[in-house]
Protein backbone atom coordinates (compact mmCIF):
# COMPACT_ATOMS: atom_id res chain seq x y z
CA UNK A 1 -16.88 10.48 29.71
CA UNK A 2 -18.06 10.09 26.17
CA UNK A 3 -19.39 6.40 25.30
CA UNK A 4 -17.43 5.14 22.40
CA UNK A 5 -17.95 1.71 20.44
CA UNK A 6 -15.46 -1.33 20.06
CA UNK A 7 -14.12 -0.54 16.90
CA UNK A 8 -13.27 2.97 17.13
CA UNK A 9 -11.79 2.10 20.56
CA UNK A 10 -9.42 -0.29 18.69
CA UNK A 11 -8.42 2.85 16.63
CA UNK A 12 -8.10 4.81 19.89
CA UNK A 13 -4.92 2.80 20.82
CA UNK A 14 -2.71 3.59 17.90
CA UNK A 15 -3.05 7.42 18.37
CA UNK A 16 0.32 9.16 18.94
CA UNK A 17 0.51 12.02 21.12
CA UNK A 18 0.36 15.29 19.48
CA UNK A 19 -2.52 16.58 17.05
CA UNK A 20 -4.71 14.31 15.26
CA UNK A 21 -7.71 14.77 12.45
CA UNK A 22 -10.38 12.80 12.02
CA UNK A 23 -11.41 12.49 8.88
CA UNK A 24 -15.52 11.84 8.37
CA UNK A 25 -15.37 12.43 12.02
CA UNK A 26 -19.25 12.28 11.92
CA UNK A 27 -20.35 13.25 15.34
CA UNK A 28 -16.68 14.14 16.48
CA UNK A 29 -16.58 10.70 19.19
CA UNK A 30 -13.38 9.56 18.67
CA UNK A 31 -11.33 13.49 19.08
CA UNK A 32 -13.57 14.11 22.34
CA UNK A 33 -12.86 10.17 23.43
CA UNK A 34 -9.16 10.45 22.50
CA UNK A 35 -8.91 13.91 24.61
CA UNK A 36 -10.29 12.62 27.69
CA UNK A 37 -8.29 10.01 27.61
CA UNK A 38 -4.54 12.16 26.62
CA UNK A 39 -4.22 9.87 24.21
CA UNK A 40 -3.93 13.24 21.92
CA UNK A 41 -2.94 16.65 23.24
CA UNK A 42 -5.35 18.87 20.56
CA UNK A 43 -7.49 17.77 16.92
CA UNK A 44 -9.46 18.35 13.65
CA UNK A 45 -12.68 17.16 13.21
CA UNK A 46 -13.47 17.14 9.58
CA UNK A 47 -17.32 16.84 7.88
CA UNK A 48 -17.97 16.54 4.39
CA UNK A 49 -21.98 16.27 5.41
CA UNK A 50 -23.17 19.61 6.81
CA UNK A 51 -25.67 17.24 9.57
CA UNK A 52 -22.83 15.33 11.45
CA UNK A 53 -20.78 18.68 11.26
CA UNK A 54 -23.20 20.47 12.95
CA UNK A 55 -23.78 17.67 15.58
CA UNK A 56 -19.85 17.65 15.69
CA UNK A 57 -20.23 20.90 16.66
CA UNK A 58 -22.89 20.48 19.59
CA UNK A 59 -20.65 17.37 20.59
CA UNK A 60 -17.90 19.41 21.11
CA UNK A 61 -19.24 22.46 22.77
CA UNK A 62 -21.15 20.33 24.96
CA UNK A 63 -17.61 18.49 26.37
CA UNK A 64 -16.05 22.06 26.47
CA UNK A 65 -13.19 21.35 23.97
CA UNK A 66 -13.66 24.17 21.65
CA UNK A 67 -10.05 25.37 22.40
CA UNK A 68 -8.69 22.09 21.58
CA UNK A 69 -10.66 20.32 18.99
CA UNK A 70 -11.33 22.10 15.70
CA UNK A 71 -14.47 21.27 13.68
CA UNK A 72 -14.14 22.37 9.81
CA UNK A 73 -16.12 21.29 7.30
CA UNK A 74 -14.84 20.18 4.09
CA UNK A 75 -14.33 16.87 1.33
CA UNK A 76 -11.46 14.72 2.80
CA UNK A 77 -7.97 15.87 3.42
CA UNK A 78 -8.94 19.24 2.24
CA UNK A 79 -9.88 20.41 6.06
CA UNK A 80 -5.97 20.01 6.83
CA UNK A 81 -4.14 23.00 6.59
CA UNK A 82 0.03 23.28 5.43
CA UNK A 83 0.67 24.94 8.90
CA UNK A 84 -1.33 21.99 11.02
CA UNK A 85 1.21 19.76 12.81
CA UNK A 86 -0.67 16.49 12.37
CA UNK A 87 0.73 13.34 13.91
CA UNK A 88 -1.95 11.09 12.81
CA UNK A 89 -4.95 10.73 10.60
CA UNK A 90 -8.00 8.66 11.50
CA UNK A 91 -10.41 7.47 8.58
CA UNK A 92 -13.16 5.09 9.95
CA UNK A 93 -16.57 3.35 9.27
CA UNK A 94 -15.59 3.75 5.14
CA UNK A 95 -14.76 1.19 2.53
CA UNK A 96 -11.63 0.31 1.55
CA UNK A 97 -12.06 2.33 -1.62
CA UNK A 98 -13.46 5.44 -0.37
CA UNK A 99 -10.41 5.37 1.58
CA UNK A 100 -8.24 4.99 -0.71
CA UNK A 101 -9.55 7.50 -2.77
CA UNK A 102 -9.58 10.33 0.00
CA UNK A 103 -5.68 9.65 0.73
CA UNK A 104 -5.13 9.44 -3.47
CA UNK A 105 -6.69 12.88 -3.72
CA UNK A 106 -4.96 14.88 -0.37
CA UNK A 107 -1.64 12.97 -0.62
CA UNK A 108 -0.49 16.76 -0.67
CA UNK A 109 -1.64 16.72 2.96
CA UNK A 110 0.86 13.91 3.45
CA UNK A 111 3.62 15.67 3.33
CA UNK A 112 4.46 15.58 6.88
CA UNK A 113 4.50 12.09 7.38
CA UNK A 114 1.51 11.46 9.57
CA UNK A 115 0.84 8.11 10.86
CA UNK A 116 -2.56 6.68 9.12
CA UNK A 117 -4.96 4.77 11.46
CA UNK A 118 -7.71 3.41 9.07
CA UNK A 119 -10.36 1.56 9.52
CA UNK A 120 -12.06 -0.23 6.62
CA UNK A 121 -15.58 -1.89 6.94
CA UNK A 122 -15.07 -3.75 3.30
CA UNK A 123 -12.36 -4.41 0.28
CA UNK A 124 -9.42 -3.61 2.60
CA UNK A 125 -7.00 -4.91 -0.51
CA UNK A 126 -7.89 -1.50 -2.40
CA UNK A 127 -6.41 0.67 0.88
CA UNK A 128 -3.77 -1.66 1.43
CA UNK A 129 -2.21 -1.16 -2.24
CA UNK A 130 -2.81 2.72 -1.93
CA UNK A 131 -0.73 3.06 1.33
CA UNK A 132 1.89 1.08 -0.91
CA UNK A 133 2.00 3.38 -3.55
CA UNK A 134 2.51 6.44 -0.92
CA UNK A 135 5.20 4.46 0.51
CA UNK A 136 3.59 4.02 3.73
CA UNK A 137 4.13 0.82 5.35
CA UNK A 138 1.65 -1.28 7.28
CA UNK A 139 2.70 -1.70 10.97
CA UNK A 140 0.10 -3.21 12.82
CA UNK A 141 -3.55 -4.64 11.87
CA UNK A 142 -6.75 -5.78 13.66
CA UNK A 143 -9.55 -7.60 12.71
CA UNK A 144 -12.60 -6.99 15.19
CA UNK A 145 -16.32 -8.36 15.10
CA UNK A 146 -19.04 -5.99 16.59
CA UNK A 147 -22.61 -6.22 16.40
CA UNK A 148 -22.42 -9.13 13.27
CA UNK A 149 -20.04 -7.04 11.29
CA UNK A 150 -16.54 -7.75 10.60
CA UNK A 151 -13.91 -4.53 10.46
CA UNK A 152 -9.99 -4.40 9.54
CA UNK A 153 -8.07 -1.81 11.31
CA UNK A 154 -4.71 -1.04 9.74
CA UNK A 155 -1.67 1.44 10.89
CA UNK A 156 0.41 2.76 8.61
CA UNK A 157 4.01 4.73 8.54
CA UNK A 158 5.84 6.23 5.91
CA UNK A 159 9.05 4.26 4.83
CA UNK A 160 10.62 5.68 1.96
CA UNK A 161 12.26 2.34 1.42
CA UNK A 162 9.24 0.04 2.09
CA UNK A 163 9.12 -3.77 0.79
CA UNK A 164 6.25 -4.20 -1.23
CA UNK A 165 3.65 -6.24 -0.32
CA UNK A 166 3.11 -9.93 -2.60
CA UNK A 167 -0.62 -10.65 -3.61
CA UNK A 168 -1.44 -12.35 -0.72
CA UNK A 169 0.25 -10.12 1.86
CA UNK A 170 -2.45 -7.56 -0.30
CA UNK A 171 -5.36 -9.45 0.40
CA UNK A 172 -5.31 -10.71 4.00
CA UNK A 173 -3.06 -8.62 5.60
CA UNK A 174 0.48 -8.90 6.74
CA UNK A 175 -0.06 -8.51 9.86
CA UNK A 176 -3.15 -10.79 10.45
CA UNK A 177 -1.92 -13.65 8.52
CA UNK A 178 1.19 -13.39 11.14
CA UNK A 179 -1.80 -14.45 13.92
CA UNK A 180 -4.89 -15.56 12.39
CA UNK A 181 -8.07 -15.40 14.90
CA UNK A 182 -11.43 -16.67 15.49
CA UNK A 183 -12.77 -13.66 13.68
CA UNK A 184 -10.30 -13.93 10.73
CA UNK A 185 -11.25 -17.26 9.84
CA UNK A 186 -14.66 -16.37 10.40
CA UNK A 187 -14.42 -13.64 7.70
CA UNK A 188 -13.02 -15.56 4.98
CA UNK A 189 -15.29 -18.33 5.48
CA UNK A 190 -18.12 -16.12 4.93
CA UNK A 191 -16.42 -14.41 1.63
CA UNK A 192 -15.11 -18.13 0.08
CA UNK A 193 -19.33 -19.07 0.75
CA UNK A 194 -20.37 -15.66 -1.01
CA UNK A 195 -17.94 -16.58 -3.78
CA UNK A 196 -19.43 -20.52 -4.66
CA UNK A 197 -22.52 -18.87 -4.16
CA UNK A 198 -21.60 -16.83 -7.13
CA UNK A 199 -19.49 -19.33 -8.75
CA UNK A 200 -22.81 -21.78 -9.27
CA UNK A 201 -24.64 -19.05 -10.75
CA UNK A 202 -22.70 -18.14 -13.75
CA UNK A 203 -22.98 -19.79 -16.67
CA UNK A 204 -19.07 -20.77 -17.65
CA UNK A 205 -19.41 -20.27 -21.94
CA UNK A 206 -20.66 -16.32 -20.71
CA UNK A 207 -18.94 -15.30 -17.65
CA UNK A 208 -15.34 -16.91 -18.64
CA UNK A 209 -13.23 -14.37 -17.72
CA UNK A 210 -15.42 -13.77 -14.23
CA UNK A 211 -15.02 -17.20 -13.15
CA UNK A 212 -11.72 -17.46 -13.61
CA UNK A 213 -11.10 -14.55 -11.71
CA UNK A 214 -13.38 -15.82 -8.73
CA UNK A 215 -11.61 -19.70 -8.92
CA UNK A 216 -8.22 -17.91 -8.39
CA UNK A 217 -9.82 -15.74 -5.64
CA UNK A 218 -11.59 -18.71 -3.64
CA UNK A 219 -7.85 -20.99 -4.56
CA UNK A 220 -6.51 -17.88 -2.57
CA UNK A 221 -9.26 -17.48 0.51
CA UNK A 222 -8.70 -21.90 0.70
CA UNK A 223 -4.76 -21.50 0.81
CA UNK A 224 -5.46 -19.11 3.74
CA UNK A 225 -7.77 -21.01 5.51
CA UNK A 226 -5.97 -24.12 4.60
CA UNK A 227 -4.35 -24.20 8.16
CA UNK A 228 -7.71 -23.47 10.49
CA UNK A 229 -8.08 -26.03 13.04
């Protein structure tokens, strides 16, 4: 059995069964993980670098699941074909904005309806108001801590008549504001610290518009936090 870290574990458990592709699947882990376990019946394992495709490649050969998991190289959504029947979509270990910008640019690919499992190392806010503007809906969230580093996971589903989300839902998550952890509090204590930090160093006659952009952020993080025991 493949090792497979925390975090992309977490991911594992929102797969539904059918055909999934991983997008930046890097060395091609989570497919051959997600296989052994039936937790998907056949996948795409798409590279944009031609290094972890190639180790993809090796990965897969070496597990013997050529005949189920298909490596292709190629920039984002582009490795999906029309004629794939893709149940879900895994993009992991990116920014929020990276993410965004690879569903923004293959929302063609969407057409289907595939569940999104995402999993955003910073700026989650930036994926969160994509997936609203593709009328997918958030379902579930995680926030996990591995190795010093805090990661969101967030599942998405289309809903053609989704509720949009307010500014806060945006921020913090709808789903992890519904049961704040250890590790969520933990987070924004770190990013209302980062922010003062800033805050003291600008001078207010030049940076006007900045700070008042990072008071209404840390107002925000301190409403959040306001109920942390």
């Amino acid at each position: 059995m493949i090792n497979l870290n925390e975090r992309l574990k977490a991911v594992s458990r929102y797969l539904l069964p059918g055909m999934m592709a991983d997008i930046g699947s890097d060395h091609a882990y989570l497919p051959i993980y997600a296989l052994q376990n039936n937790l998907c019946q056949t996948a795409i394992a798409g590279e944009v670098i031609k290094g972890p495709f190639e180790a993809a490649q090796r990965n897969v050969k070496e597990y013997q699941f050529n005949h189920l998991i298909n490596v292709r190289l190629g920039d984002g959504l582009s490795v999906i074909n029309q004629d794939d029947n893709v149940q879900n979509i895994t993009i992991c270990g990116m920014g929020g904005p990276l993410i965004a910008k690879i569903l923004n640019e293959g929302k063609n690919k969407l057409e289907n309806h595939p569940r999104l499992i995402l999993q955003s190392n910073i700026q989650t806010e930036v994926l969160r108001q994509t997936l609203q503007s593709l009328n997918y809906e958030i379902i579930a969230e995680e926030i996990i801590e591995e190795k010093g580093h805090i990661y969101e996971i967030v599942v998405s589903e289309y809903n053609d008549s989704i509720e949009h989300l307010n500014k806060f839902n945006l921020k913090f998550g709808p789903k992890l504001i519904e049961n704040k952890t250890s590790i969520f509090y933990k987070k924004w204590r770190r990013e209302l610290e980062a922010l003062e930090h800033i805050r003291k160093q600008l001078n207010s006659e030049v940076h006007h518009e900045r700070l008042k952009e990072i008071e209404n952020e840390i107002s925000l993080i301190k409403e959040v936090l306001d109920d942390e025991n």
